[in-house]
C-alpha atoms as a PDB file:
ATOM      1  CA  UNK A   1     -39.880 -23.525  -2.648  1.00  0.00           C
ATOM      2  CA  UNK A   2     -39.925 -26.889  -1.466  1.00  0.00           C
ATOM      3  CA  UNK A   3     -36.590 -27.195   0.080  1.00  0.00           C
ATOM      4  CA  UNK A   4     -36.624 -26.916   3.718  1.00  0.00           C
ATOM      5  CA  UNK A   5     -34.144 -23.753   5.525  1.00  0.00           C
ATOM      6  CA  UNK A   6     -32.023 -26.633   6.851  1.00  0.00           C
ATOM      7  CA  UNK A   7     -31.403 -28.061   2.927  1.00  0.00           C
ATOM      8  CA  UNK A   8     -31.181 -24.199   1.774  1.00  0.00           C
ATOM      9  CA  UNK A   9     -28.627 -23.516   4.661  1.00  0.00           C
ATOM     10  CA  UNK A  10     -26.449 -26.748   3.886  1.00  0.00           C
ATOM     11  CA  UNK A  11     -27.035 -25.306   0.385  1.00  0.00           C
ATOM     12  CA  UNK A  12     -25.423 -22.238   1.072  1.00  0.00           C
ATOM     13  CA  UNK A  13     -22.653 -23.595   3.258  1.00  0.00           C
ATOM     14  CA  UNK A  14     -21.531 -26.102   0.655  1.00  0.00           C
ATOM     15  CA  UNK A  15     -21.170 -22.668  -1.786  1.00  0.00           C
ATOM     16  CA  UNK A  16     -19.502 -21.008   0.514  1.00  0.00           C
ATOM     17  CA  UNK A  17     -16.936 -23.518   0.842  1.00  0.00           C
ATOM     18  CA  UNK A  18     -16.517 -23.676  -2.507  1.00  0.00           C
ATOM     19  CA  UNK A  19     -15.988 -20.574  -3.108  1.00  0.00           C
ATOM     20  CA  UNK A  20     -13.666 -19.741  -0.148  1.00  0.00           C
ATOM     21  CA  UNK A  21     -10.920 -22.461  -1.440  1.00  0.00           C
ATOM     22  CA  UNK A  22     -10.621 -20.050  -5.102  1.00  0.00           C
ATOM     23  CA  UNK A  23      -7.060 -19.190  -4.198  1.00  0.00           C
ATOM     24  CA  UNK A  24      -7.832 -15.124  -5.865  1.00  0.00           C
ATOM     25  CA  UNK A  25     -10.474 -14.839  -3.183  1.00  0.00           C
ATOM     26  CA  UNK A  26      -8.066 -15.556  -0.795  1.00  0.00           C
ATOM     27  CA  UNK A  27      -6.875 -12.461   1.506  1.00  0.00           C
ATOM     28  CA  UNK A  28      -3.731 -11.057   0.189  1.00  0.00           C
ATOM     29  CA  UNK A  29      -0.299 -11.782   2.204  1.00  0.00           C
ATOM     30  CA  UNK A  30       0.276  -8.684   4.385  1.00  0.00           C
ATOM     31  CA  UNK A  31       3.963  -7.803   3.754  1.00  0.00           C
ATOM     32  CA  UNK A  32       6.076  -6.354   6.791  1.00  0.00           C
ATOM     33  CA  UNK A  33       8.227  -3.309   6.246  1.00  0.00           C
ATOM     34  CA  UNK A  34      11.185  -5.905   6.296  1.00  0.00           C
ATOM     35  CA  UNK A  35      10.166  -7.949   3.683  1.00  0.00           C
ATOM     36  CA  UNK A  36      10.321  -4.427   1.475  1.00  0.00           C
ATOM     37  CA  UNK A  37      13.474  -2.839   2.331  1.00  0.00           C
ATOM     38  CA  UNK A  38      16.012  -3.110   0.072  1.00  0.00           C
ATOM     39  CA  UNK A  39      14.020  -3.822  -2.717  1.00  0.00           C
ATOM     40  CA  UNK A  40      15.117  -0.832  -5.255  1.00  0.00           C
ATOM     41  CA  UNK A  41      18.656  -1.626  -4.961  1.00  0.00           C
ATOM     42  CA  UNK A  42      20.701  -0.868  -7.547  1.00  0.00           C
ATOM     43  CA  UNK A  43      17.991   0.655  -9.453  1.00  0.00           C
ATOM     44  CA  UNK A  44      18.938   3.603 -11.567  1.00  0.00           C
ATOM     45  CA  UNK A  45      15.097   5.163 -10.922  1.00  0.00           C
ATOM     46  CA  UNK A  46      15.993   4.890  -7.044  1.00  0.00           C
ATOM     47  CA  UNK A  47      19.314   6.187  -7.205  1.00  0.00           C
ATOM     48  CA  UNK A  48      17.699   9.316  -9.542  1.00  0.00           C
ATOM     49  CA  UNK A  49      14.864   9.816  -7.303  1.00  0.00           C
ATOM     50  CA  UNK A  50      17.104  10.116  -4.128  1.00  0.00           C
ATOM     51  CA  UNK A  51      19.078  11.996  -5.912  1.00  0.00           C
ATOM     52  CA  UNK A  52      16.355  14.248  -6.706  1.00  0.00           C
ATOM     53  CA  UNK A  53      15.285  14.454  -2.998  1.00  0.00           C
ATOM     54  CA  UNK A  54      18.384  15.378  -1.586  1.00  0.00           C
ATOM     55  CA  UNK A  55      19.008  17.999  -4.353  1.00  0.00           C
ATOM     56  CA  UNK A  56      15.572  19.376  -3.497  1.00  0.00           C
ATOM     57  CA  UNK A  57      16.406  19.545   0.151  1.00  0.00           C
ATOM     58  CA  UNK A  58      19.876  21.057  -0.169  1.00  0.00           C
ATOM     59  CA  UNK A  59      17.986  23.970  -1.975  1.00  0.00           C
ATOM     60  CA  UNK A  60      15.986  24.927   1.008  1.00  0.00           C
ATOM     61  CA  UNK A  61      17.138  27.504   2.915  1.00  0.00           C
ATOM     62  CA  UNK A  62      15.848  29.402   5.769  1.00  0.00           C
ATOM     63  CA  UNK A  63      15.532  32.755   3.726  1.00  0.00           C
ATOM     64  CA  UNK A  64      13.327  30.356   0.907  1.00  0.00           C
ATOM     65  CA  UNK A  65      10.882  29.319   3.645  1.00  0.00           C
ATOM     66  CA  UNK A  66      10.342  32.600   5.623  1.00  0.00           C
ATOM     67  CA  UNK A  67       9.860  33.662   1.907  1.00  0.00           C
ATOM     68  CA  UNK A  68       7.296  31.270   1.432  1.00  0.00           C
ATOM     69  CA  UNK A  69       5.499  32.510   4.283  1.00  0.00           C
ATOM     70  CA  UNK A  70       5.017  35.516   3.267  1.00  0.00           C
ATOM     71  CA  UNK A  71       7.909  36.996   5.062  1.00  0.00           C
ATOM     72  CA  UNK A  72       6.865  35.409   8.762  1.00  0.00           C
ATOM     73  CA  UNK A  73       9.424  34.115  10.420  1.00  0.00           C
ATOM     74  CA  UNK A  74       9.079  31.804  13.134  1.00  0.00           C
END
């Protein structure tokens, strides 16, 4: 080891600068909700998966979750 810290440290600096300017180390964009809304428009997999949900919640009746309980209301 012959190099002195402050050659090893200016060493490790240069690498790290190098290595920090590799665009797929860079941090990834943080998207806002806005940026994402709207995106599975006019999808048929959206439209069946609503679909789907608000099926699913029509089913659900009082009786059904008192049921589910095991007969406890609230």
């Amino acid at each position: 080891m012959s190099a002195t810290l402050e050659e090893r440290v200016e060493a490790i600096e240069r690498k790290l600068a190098e290595i920090q300017t590799r665009p797929w180390l860079s941090p990834p964009v943080k998207k806002d909700w806005q940026a994402t809304v709207g995106w599975a428009n006019n999808s048929k997999l959206h439209e069946a998966a609503t679909k789907a949900g608000e099926d699913y919640r029509r089913s659900q009746t009082y009786e059904k979750e008192i049921e589910a309980r095991g007969g406890v209301g609230y």
